[in-house]
Structure formats: C-alpha cells, structure tokens
PDB file of N, CA and C in Angstrom:
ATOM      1  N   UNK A   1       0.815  -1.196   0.000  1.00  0.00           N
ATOM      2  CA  UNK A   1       0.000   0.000   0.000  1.00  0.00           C
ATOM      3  C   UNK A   1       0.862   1.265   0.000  1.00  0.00           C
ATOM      4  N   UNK A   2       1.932   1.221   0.492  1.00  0.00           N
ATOM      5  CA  UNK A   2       2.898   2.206   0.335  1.00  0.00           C
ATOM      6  C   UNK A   2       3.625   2.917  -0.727  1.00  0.00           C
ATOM      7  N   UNK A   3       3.050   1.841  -1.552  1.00  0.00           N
ATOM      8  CA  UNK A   3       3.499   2.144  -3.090  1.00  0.00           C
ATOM      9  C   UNK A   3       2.715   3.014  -3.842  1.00  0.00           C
ATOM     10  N   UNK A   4       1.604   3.494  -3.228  1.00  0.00           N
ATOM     11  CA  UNK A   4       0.928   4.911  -3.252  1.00  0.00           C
ATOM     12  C   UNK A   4       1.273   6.181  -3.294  1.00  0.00           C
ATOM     13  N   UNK A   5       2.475   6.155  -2.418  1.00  0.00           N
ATOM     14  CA  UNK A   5       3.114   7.293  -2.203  1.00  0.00           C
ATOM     15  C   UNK A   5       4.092   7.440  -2.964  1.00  0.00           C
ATOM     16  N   UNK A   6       4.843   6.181  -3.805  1.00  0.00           N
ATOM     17  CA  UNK A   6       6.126   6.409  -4.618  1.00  0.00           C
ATOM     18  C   UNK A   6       6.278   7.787  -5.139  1.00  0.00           C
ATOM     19  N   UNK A   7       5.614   8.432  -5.967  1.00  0.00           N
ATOM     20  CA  UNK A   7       5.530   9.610  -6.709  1.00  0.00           C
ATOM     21  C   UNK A   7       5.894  10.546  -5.618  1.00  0.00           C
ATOM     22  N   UNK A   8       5.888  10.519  -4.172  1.00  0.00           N
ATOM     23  CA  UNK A   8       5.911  11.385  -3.398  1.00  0.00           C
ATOM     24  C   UNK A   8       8.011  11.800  -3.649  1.00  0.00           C
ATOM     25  N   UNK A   9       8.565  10.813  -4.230  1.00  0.00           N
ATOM     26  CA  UNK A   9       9.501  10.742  -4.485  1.00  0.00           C
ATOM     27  C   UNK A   9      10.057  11.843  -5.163  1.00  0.00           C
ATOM     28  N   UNK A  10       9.061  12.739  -5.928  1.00  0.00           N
ATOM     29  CA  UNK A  10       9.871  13.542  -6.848  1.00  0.00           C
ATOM     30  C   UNK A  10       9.295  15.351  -6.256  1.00  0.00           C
ATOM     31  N   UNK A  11       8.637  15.038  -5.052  1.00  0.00           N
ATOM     32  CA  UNK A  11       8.276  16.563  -4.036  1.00  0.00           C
ATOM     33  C   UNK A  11       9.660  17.050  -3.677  1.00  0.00           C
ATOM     34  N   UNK A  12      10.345  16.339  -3.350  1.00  0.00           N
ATOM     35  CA  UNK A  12      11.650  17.173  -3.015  1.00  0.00           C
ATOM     36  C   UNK A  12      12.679  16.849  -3.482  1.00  0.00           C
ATOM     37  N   UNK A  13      13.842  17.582  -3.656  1.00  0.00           N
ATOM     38  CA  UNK A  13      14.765  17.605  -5.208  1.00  0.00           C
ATOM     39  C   UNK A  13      15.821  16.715  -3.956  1.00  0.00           C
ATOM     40  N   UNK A  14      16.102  15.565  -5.380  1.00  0.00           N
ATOM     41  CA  UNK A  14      17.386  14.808  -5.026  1.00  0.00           C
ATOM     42  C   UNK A  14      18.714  14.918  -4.972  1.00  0.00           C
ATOM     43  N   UNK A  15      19.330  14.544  -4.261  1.00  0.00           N
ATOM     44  CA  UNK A  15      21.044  15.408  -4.308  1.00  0.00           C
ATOM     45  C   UNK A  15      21.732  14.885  -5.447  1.00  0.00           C
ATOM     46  N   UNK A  16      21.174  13.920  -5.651  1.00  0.00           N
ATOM     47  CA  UNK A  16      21.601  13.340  -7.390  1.00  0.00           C
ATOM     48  C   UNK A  16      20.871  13.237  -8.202  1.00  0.00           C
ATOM     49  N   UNK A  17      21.261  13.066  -9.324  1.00  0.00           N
ATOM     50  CA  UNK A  17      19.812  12.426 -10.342  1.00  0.00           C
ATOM     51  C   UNK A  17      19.746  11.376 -10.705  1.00  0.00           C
ATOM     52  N   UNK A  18      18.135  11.023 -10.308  1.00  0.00           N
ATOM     53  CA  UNK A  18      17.671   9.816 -10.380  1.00  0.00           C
ATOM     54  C   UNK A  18      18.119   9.383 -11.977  1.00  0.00           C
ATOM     55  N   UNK A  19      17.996   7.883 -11.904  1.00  0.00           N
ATOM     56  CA  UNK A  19      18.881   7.326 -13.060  1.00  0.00           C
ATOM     57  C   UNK A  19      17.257   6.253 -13.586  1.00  0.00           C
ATOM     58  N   UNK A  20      17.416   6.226 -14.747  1.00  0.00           N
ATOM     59  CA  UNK A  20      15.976   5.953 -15.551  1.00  0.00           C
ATOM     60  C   UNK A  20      15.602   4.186 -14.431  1.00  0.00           C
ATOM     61  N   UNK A  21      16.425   3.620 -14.268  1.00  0.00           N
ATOM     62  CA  UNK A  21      15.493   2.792 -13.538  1.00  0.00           C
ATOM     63  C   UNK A  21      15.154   3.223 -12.039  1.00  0.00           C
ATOM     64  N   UNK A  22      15.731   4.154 -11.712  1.00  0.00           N
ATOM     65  CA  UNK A  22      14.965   4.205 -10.608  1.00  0.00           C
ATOM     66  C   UNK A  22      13.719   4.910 -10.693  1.00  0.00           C
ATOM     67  N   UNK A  23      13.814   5.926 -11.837  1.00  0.00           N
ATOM     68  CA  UNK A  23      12.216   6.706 -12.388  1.00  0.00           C
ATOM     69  C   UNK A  23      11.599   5.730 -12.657  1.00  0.00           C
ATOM     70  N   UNK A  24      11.222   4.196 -13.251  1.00  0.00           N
ATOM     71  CA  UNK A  24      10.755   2.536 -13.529  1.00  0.00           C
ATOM     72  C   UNK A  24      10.545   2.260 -12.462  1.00  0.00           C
ATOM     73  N   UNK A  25      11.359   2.103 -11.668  1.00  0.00           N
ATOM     74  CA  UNK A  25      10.855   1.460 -10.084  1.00  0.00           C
ATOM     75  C   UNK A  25      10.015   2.245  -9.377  1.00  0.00           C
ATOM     76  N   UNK A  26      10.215   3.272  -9.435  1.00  0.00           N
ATOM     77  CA  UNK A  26       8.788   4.184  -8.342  1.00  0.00           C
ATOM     78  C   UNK A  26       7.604   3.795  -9.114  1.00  0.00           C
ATOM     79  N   UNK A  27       7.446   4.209 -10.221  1.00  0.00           N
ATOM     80  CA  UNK A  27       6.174   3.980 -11.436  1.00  0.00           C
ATOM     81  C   UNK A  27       5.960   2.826 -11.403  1.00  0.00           C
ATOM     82  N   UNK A  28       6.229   1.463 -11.150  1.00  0.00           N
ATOM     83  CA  UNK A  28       5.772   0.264 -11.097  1.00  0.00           C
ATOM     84  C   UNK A  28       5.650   0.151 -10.000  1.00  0.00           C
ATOM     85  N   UNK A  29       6.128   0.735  -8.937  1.00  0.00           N
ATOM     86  CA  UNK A  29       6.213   0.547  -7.403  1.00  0.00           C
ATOM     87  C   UNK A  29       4.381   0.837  -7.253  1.00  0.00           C
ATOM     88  N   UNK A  30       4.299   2.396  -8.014  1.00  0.00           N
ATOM     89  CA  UNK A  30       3.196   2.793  -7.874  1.00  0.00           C
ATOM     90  C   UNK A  30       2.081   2.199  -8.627  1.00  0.00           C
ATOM     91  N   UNK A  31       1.887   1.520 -10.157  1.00  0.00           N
ATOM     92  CA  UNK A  31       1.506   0.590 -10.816  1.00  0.00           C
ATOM     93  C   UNK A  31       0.590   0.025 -10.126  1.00  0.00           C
ATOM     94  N   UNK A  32       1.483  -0.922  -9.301  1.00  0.00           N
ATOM     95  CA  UNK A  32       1.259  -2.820  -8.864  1.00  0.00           C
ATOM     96  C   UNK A  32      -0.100  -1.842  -7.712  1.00  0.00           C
ATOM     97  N   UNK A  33       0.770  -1.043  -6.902  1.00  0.00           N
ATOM     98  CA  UNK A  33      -0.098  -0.829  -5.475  1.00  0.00           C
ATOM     99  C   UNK A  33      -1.688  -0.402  -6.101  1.00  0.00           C
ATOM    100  N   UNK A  34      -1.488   0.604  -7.208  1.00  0.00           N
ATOM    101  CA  UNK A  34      -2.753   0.677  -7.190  1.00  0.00           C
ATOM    102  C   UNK A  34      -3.803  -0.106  -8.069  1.00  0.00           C
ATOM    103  N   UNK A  35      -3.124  -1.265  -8.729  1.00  0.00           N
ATOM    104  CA  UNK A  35      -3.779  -2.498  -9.528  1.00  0.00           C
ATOM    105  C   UNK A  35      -4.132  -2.837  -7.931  1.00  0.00           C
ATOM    106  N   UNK A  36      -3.623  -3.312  -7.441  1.00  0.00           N
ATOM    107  CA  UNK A  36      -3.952  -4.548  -5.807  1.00  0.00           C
ATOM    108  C   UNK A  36      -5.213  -3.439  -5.364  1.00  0.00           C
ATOM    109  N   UNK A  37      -5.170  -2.113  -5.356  1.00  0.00           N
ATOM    110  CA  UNK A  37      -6.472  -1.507  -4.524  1.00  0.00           C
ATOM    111  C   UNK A  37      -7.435  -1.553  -5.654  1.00  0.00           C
ATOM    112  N   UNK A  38      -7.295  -1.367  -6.826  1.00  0.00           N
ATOM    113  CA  UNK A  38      -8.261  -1.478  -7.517  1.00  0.00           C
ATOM    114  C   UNK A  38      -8.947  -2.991  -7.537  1.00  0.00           C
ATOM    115  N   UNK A  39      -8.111  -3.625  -7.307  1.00  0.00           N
ATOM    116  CA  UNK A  39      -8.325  -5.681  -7.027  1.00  0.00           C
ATOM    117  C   UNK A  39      -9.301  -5.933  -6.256  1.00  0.00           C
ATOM    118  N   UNK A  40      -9.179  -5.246  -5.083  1.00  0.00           N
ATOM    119  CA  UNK A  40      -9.326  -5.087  -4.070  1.00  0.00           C
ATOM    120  C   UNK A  40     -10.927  -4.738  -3.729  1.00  0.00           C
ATOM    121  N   UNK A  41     -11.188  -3.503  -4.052  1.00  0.00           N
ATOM    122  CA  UNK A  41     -12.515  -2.647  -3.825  1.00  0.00           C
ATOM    123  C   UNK A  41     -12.994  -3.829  -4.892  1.00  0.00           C
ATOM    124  N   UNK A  42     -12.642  -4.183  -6.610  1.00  0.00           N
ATOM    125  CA  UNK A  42     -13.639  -5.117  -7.442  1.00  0.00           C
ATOM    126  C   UNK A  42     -13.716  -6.302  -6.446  1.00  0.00           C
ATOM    127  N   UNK A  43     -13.461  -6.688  -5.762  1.00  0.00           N
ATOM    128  CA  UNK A  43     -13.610  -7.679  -5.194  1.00  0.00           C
ATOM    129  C   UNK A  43     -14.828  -7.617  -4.380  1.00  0.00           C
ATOM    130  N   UNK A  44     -14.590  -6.567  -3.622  1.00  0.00           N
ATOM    131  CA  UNK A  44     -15.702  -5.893  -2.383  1.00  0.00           C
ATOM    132  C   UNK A  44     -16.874  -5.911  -3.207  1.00  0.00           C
ATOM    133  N   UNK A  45     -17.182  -5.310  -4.302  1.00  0.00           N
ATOM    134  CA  UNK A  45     -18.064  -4.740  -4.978  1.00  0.00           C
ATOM    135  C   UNK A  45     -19.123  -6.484  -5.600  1.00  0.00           C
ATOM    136  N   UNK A  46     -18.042  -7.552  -5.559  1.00  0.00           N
ATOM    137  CA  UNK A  46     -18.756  -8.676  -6.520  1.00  0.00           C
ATOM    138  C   UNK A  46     -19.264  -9.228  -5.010  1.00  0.00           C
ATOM    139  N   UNK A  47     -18.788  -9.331  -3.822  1.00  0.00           N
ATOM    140  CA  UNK A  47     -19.245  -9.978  -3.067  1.00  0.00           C
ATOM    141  C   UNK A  47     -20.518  -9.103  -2.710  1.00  0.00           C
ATOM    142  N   UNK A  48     -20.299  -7.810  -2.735  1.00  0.00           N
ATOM    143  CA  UNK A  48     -21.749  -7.163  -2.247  1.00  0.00           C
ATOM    144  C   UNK A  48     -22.776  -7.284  -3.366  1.00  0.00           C
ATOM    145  N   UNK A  49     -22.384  -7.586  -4.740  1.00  0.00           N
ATOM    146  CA  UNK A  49     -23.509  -7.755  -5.451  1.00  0.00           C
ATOM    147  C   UNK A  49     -24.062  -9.199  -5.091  1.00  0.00           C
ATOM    148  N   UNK A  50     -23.283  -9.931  -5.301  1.00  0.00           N
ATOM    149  CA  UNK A  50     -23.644 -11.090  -5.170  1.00  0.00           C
ATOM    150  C   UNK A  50     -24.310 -11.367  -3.109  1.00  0.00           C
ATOM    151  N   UNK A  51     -24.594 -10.955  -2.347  1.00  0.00           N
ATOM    152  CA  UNK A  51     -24.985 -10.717  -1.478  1.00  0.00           C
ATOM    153  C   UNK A  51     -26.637 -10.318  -1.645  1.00  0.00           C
ATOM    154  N   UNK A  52     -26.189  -9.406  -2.399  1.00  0.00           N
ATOM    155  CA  UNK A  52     -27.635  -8.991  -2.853  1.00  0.00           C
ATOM    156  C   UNK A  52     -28.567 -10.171  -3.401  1.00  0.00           C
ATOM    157  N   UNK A  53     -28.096 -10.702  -4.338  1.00  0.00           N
ATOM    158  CA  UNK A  53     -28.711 -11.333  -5.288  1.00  0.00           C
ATOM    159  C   UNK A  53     -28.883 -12.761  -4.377  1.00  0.00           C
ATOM    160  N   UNK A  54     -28.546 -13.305  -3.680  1.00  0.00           N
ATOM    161  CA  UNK A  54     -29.023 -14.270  -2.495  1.00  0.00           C
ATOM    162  C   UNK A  54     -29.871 -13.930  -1.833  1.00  0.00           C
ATOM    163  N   UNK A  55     -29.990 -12.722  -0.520  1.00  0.00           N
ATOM    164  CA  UNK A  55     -31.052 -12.432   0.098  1.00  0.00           C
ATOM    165  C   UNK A  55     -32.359 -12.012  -0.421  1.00  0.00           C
ATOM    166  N   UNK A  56     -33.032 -12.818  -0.129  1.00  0.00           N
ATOM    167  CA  UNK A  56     -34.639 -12.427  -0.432  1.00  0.00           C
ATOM    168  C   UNK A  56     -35.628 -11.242  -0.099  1.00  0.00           C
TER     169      UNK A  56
END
C-alpha cells in the first residue's frame, strides 16, 4: 500500500539524479499498489452484489 506514495519521491529535489530505472521502479512501485487496490474494492463490490442477489 505504500506504493501509493512512490511519486511522493519527486516533491523534493534529489542530491543526485535519479537514473531511468529508478524513475521505472517508483512507477511500477506505484503501478502494482494501485492495480492490488483497484483488485481489491472489485472484489468488495462482486461480493456485495452477489450478497444482494441471495437475500430475499
């Protein structure tokens, strides 16, 4: 879930410059985390439909 914040990476200036995979690694860092929350809530969302569609 922390991988939310990757981008927070580029708020304050680095004493070096970042080198192209590490600009790749935050962006996939950030990617994956928010595929898994998006996973996540669709998941929530099929069990509450399907919840529905059982109770009478």
């Amino acid at each position: 879930m922390t991988g939310l914040f990757s981008p927070g990476h580029y708020v304050y200036p680095m004493p070096e410059p970042m080198t192209l995979k590490m600009h790749l690694l935050i962006w996939e860092d950030f990617a994956v985390a928010l595929a898994l929350v998006l996973f996540v809530l669709w998941t929530i969302l099929e069990q509450v439909r399907q919840s529905k569609h059982q109770s009478p």
